[in-house]
N, C-alpha and C. Protein backbone atom coordinates (compact mmCIF):
# COMPACT_ATOMS: atom_id res chain seq x y z
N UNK A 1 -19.71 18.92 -31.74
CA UNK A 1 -20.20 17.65 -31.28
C UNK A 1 -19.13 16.58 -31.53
N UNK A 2 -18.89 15.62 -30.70
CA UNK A 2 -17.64 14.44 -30.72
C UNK A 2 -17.96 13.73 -32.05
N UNK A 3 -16.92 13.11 -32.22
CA UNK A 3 -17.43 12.43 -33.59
C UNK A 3 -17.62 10.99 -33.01
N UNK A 4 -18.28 10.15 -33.81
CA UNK A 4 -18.86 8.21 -33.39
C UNK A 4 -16.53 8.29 -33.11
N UNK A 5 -17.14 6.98 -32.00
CA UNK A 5 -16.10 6.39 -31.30
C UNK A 5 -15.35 5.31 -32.34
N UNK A 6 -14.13 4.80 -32.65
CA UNK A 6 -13.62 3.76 -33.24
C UNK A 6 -14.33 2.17 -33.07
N UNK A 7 -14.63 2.55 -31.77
CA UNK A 7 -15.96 1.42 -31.18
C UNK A 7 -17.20 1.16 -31.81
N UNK A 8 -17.59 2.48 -32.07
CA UNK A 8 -19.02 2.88 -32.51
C UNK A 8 -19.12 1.67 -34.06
N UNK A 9 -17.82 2.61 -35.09
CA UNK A 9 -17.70 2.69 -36.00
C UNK A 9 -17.44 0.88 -36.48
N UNK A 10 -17.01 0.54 -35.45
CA UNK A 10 -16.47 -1.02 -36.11
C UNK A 10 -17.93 -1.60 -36.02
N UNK A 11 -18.74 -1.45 -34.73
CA UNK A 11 -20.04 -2.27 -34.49
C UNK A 11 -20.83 -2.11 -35.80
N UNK A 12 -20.66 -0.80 -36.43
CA UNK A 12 -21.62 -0.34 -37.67
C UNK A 12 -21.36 -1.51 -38.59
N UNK A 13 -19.79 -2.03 -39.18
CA UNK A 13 -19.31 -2.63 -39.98
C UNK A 13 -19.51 -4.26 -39.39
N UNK A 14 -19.59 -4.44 -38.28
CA UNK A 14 -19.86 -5.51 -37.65
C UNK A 14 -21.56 -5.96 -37.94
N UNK A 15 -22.32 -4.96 -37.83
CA UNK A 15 -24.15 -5.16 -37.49
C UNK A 15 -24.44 -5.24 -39.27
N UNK A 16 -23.57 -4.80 -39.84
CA UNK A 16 -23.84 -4.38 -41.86
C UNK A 16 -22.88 -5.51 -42.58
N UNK A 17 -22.15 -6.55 -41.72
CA UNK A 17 -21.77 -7.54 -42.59
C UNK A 17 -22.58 -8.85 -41.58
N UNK A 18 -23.33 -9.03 -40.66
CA UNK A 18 -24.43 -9.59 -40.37
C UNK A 18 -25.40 -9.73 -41.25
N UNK A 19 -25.75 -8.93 -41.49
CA UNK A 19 -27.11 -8.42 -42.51
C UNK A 19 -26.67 -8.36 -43.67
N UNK A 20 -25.85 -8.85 -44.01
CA UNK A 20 -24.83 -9.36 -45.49
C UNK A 20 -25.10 -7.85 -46.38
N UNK A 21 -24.71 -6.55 -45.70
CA UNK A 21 -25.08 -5.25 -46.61
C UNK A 21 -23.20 -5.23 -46.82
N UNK A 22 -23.23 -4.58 -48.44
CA UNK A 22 -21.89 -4.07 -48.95
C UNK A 22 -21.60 -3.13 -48.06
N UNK A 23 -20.73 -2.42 -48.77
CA UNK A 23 -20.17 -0.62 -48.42
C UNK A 23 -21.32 0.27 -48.84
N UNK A 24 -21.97 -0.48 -49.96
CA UNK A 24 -22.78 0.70 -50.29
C UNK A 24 -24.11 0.65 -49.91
N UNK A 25 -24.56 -0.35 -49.50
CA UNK A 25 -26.28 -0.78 -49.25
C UNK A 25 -26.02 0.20 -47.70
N UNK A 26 -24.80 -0.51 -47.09
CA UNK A 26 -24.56 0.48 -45.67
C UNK A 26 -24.47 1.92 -45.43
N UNK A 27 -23.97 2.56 -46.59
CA UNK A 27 -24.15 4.08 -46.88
C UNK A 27 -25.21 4.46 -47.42
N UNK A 28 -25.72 3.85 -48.00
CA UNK A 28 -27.18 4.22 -48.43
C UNK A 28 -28.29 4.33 -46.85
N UNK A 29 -28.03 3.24 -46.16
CA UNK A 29 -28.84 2.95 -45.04
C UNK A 29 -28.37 4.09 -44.17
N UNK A 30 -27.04 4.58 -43.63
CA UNK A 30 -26.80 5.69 -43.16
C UNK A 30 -27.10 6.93 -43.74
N UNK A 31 -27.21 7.28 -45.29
CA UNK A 31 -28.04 8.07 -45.04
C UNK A 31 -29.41 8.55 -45.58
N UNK A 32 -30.12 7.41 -45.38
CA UNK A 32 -31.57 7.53 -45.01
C UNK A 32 -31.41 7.20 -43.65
N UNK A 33 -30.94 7.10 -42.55
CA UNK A 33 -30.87 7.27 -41.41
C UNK A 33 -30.76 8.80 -40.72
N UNK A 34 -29.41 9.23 -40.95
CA UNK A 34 -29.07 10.59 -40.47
C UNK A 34 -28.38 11.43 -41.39
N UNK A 35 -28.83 11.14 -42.71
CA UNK A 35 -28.58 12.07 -43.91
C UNK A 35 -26.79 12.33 -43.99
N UNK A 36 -26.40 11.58 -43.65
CA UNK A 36 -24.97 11.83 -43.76
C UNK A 36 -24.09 10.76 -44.99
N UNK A 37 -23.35 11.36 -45.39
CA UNK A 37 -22.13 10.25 -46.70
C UNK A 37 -21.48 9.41 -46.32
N UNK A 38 -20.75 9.88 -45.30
CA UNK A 38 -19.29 8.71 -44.58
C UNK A 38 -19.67 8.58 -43.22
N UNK A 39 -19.15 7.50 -43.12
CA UNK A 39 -19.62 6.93 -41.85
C UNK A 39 -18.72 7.84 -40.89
N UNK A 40 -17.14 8.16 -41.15
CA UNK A 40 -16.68 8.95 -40.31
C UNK A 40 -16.82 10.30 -40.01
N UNK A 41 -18.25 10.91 -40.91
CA UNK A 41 -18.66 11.97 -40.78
C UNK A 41 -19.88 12.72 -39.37
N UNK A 42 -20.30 10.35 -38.44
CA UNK A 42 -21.16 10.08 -38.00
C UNK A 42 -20.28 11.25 -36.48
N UNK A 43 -21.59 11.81 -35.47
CA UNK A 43 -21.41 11.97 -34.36
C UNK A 43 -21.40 11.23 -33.69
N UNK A 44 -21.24 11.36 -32.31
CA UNK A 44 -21.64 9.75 -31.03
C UNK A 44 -23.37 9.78 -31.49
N UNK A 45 -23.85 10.51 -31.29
CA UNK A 45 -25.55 9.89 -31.21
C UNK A 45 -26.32 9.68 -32.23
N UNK A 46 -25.65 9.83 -33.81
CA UNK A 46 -25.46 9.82 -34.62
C UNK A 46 -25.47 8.18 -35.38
N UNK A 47 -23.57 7.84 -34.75
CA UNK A 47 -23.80 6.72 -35.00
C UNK A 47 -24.64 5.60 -33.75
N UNK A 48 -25.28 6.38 -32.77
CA UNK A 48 -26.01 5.49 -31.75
C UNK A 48 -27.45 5.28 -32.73
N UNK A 49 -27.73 6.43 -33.72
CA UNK A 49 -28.59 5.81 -33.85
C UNK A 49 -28.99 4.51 -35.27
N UNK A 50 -27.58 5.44 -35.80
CA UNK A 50 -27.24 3.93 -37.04
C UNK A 50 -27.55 2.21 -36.08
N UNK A 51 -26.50 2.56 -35.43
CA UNK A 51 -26.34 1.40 -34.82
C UNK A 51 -27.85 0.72 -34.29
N UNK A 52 -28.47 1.48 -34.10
CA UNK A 52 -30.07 0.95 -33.51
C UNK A 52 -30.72 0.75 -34.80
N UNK A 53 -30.35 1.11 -35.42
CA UNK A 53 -31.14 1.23 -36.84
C UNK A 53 -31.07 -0.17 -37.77
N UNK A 54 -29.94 -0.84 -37.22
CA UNK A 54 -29.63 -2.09 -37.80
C UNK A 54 -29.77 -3.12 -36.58
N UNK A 55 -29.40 -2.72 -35.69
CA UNK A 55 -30.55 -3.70 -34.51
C UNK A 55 -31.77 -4.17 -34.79
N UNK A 56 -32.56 -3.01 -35.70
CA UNK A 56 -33.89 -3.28 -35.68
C UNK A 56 -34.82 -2.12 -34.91
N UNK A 57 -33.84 -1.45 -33.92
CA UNK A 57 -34.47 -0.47 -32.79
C UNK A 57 -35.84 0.48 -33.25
N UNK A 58 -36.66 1.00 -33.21
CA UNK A 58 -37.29 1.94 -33.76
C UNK A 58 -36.65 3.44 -33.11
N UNK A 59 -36.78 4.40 -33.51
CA UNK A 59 -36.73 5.81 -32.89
C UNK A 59 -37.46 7.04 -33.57
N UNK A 60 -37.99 7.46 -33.09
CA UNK A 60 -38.92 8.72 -34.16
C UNK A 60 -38.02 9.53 -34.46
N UNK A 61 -38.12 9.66 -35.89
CA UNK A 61 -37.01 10.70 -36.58
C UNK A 61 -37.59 11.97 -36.97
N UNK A 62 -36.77 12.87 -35.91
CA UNK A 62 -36.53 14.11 -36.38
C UNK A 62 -36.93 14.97 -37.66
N UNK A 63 -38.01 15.63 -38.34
CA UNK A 63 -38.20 15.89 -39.13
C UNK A 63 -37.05 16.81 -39.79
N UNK A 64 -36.54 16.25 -41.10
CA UNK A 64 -35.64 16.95 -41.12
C UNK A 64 -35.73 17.04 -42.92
N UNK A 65 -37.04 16.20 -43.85
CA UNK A 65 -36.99 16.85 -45.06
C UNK A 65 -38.20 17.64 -45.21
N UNK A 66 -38.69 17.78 -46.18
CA UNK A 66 -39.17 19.23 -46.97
C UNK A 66 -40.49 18.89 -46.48
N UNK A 67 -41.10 19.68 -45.48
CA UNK A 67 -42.32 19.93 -44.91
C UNK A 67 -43.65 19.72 -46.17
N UNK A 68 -44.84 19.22 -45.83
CA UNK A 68 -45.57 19.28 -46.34
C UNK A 68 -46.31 20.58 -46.68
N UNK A 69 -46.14 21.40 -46.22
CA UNK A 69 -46.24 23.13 -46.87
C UNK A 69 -45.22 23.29 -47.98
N UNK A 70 -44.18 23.07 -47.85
CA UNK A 70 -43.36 23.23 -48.70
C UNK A 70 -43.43 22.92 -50.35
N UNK A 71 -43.55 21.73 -49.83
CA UNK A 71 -43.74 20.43 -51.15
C UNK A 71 -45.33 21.33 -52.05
N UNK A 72 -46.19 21.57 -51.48
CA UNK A 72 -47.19 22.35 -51.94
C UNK A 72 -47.03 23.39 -52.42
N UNK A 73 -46.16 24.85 -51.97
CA UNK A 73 -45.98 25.40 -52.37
C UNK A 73 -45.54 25.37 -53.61
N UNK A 74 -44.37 24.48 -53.95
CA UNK A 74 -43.42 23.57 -54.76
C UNK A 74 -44.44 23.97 -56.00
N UNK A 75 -45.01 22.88 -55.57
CA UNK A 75 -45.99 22.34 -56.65
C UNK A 75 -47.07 23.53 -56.98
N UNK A 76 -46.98 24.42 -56.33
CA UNK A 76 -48.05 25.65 -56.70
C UNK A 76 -47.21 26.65 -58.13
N UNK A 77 -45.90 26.67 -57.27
CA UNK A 77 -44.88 27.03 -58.47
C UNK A 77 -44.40 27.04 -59.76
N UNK A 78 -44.34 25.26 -59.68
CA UNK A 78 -44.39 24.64 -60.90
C UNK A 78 -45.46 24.94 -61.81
N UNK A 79 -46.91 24.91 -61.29
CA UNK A 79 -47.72 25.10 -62.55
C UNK A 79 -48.06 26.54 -62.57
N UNK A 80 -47.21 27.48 -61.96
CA UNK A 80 -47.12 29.05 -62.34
C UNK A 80 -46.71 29.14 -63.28
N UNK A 81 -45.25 28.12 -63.20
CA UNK A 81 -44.09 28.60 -64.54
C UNK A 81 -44.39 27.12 -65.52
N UNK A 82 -45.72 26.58 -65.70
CA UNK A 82 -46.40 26.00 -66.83
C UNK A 82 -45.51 24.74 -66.89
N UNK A 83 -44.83 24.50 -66.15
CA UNK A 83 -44.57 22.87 -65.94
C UNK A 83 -45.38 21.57 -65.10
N UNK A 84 -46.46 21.63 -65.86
CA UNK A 84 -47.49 20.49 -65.58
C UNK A 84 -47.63 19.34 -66.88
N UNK A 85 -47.96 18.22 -66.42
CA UNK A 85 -48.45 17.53 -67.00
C UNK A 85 -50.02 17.55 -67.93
N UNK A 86 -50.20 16.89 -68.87
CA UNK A 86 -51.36 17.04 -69.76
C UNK A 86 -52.35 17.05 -68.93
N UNK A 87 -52.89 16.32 -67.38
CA UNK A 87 -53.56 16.53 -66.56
C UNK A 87 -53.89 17.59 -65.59
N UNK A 88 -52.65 18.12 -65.46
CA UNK A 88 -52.72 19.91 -65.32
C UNK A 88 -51.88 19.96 -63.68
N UNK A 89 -51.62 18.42 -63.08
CA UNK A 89 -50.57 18.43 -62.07
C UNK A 89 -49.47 18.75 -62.47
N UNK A 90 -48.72 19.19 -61.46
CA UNK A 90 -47.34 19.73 -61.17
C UNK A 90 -46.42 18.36 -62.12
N UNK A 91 -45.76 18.52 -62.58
CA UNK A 91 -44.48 17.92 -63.40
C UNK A 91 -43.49 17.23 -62.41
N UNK A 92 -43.74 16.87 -61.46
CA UNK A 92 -42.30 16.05 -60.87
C UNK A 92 -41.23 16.29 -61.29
N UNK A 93 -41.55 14.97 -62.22
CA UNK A 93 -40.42 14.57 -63.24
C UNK A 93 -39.28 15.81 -63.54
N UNK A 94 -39.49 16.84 -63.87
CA UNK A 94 -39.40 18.10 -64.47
C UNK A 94 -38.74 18.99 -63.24
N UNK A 95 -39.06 18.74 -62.09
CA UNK A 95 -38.32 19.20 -61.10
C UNK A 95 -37.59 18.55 -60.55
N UNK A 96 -37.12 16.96 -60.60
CA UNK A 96 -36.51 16.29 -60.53
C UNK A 96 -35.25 16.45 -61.43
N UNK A 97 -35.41 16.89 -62.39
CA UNK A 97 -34.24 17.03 -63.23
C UNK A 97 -33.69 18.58 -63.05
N UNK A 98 -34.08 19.20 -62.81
CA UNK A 98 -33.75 20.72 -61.87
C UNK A 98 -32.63 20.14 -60.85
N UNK A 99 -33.31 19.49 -60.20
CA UNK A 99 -32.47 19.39 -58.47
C UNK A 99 -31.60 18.39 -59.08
N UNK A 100 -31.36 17.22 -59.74
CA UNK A 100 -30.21 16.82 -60.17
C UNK A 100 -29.36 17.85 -60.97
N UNK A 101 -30.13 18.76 -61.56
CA UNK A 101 -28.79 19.60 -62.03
C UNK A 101 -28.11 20.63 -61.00
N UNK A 102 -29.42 20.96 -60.85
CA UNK A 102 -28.37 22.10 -59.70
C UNK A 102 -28.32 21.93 -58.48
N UNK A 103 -29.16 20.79 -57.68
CA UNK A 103 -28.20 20.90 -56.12
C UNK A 103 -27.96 19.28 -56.21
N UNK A 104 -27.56 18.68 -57.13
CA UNK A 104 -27.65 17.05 -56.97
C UNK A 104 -27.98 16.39 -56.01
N UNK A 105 -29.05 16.33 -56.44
CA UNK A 105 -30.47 15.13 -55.29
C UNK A 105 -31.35 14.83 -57.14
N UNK A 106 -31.15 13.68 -56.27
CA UNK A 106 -32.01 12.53 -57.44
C UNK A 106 -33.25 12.77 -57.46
N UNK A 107 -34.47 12.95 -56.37
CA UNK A 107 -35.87 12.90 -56.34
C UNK A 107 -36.02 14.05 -55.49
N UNK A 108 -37.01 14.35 -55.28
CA UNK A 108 -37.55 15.31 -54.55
C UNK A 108 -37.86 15.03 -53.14
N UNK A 109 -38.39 13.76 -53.02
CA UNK A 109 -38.30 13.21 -51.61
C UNK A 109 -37.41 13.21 -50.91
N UNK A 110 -35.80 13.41 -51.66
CA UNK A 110 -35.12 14.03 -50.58
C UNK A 110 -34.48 15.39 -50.02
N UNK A 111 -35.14 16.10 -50.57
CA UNK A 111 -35.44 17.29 -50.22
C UNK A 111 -35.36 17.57 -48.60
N UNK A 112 -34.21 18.23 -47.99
CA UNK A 112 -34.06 19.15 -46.71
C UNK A 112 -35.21 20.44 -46.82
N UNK A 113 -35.11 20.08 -45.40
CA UNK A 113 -36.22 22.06 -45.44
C UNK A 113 -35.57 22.79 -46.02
N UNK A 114 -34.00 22.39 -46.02
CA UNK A 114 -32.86 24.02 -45.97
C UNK A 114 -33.38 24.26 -47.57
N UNK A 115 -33.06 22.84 -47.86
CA UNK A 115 -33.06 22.98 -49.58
C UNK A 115 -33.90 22.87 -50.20
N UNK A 116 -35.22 22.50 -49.93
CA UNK A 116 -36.52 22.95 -49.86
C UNK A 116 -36.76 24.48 -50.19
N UNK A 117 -36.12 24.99 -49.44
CA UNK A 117 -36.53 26.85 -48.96
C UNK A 117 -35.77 27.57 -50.13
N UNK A 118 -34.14 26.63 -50.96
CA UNK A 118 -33.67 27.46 -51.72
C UNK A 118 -34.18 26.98 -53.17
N UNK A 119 -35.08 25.83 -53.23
CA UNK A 119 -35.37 25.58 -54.61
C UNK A 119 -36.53 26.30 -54.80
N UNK A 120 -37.74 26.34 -53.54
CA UNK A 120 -38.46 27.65 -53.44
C UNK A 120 -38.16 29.05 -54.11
N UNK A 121 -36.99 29.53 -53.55
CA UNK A 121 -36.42 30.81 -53.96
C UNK A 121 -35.91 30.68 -55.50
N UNK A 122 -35.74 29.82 -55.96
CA UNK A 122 -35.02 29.42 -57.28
C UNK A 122 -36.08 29.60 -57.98
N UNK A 123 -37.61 28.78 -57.78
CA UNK A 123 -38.75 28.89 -58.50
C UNK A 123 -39.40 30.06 -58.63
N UNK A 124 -38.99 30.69 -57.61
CA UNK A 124 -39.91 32.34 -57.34
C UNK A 124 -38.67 33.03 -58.63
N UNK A 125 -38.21 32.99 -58.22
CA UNK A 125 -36.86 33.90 -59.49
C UNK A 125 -37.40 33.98 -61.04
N UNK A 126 -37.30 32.36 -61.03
CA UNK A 126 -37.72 31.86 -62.37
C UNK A 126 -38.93 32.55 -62.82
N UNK A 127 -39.93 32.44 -61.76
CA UNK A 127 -40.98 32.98 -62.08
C UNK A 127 -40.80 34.15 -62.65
N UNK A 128 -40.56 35.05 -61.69
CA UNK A 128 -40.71 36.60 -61.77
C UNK A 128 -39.78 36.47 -62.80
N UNK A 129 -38.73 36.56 -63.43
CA UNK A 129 -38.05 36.67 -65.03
C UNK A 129 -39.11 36.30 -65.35
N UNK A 130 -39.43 35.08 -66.08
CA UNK A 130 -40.81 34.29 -66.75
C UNK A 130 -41.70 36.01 -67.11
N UNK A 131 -42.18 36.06 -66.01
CA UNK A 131 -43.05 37.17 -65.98
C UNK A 131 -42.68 38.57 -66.74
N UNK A 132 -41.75 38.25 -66.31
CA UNK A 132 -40.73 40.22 -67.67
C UNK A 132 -40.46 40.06 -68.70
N UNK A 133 -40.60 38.61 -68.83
CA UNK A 133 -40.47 38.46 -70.18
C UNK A 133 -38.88 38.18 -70.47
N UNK A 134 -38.13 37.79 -69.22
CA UNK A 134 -36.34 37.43 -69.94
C UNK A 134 -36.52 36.15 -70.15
N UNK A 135 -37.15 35.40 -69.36
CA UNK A 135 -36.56 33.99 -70.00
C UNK A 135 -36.95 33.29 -71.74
């Protein structure tokens, strides 16, 4: 896929010092936009849709984090392998510090399906050791 145009890329820096955003309020906004780091990492439709995004534009976004099956499962996991709270819900917190260690993501809300599917597989592991008795 082409990458955003030199055109593209200045309007971004043009529409994000309007809206008085740093370097970083603007990378943050790109990616909770299209999940991407650098702006020169943007495609053409990519950065078409940054660029709408600071217009104001609306556009329905693409589902692209951790399905609500998922997130359940998640949480079915967690209180397999006895990480719940005194109320007997799933521990967040507790899997939050998982995914900062091992795939660095801060919260769980930002959770990809992809990576969704491998912290899944990570929890099932855990489990089954748990269960034999290695961990």
């Amino acid at each position: 896929m082409a990458k955003a145009s030199a055109a593209q890329i200045r309007k971004i820096h043009v529409l994000a010092r309007e809206r008085a955003m740093d370097d970083d309020l603007l990378h943050l906004h790109i990616y909770q936009v299209v999940r991407k780091k650098s702006i020169r990492d943007l495609t053409v439709m990519e950065a078409v849709w940054v660029i709408d995004s600071l217009e104001g534009k609306r556009r329905e976004p693409k589902q692209t984090g951790a399905t609500a099956k998922q997130m359940h499962y998640i949480r079915g996991l967690l209180q397999e392998l006895g990480w719940v709270r005194e109320s007997g819900e799933a521990d967040m917190d507790r899997l939050d510090g998982l995914l900062r260690a091992r795939y660095r993501i801060d919260h769980h809300k930002w959770l990809t399906k992809e990576t969704a599917s491998q912290v899944i597989e990570g929890l099932k592991a855990m489990l089954k050791r748990q269960q034999e008795g290695v961990c």
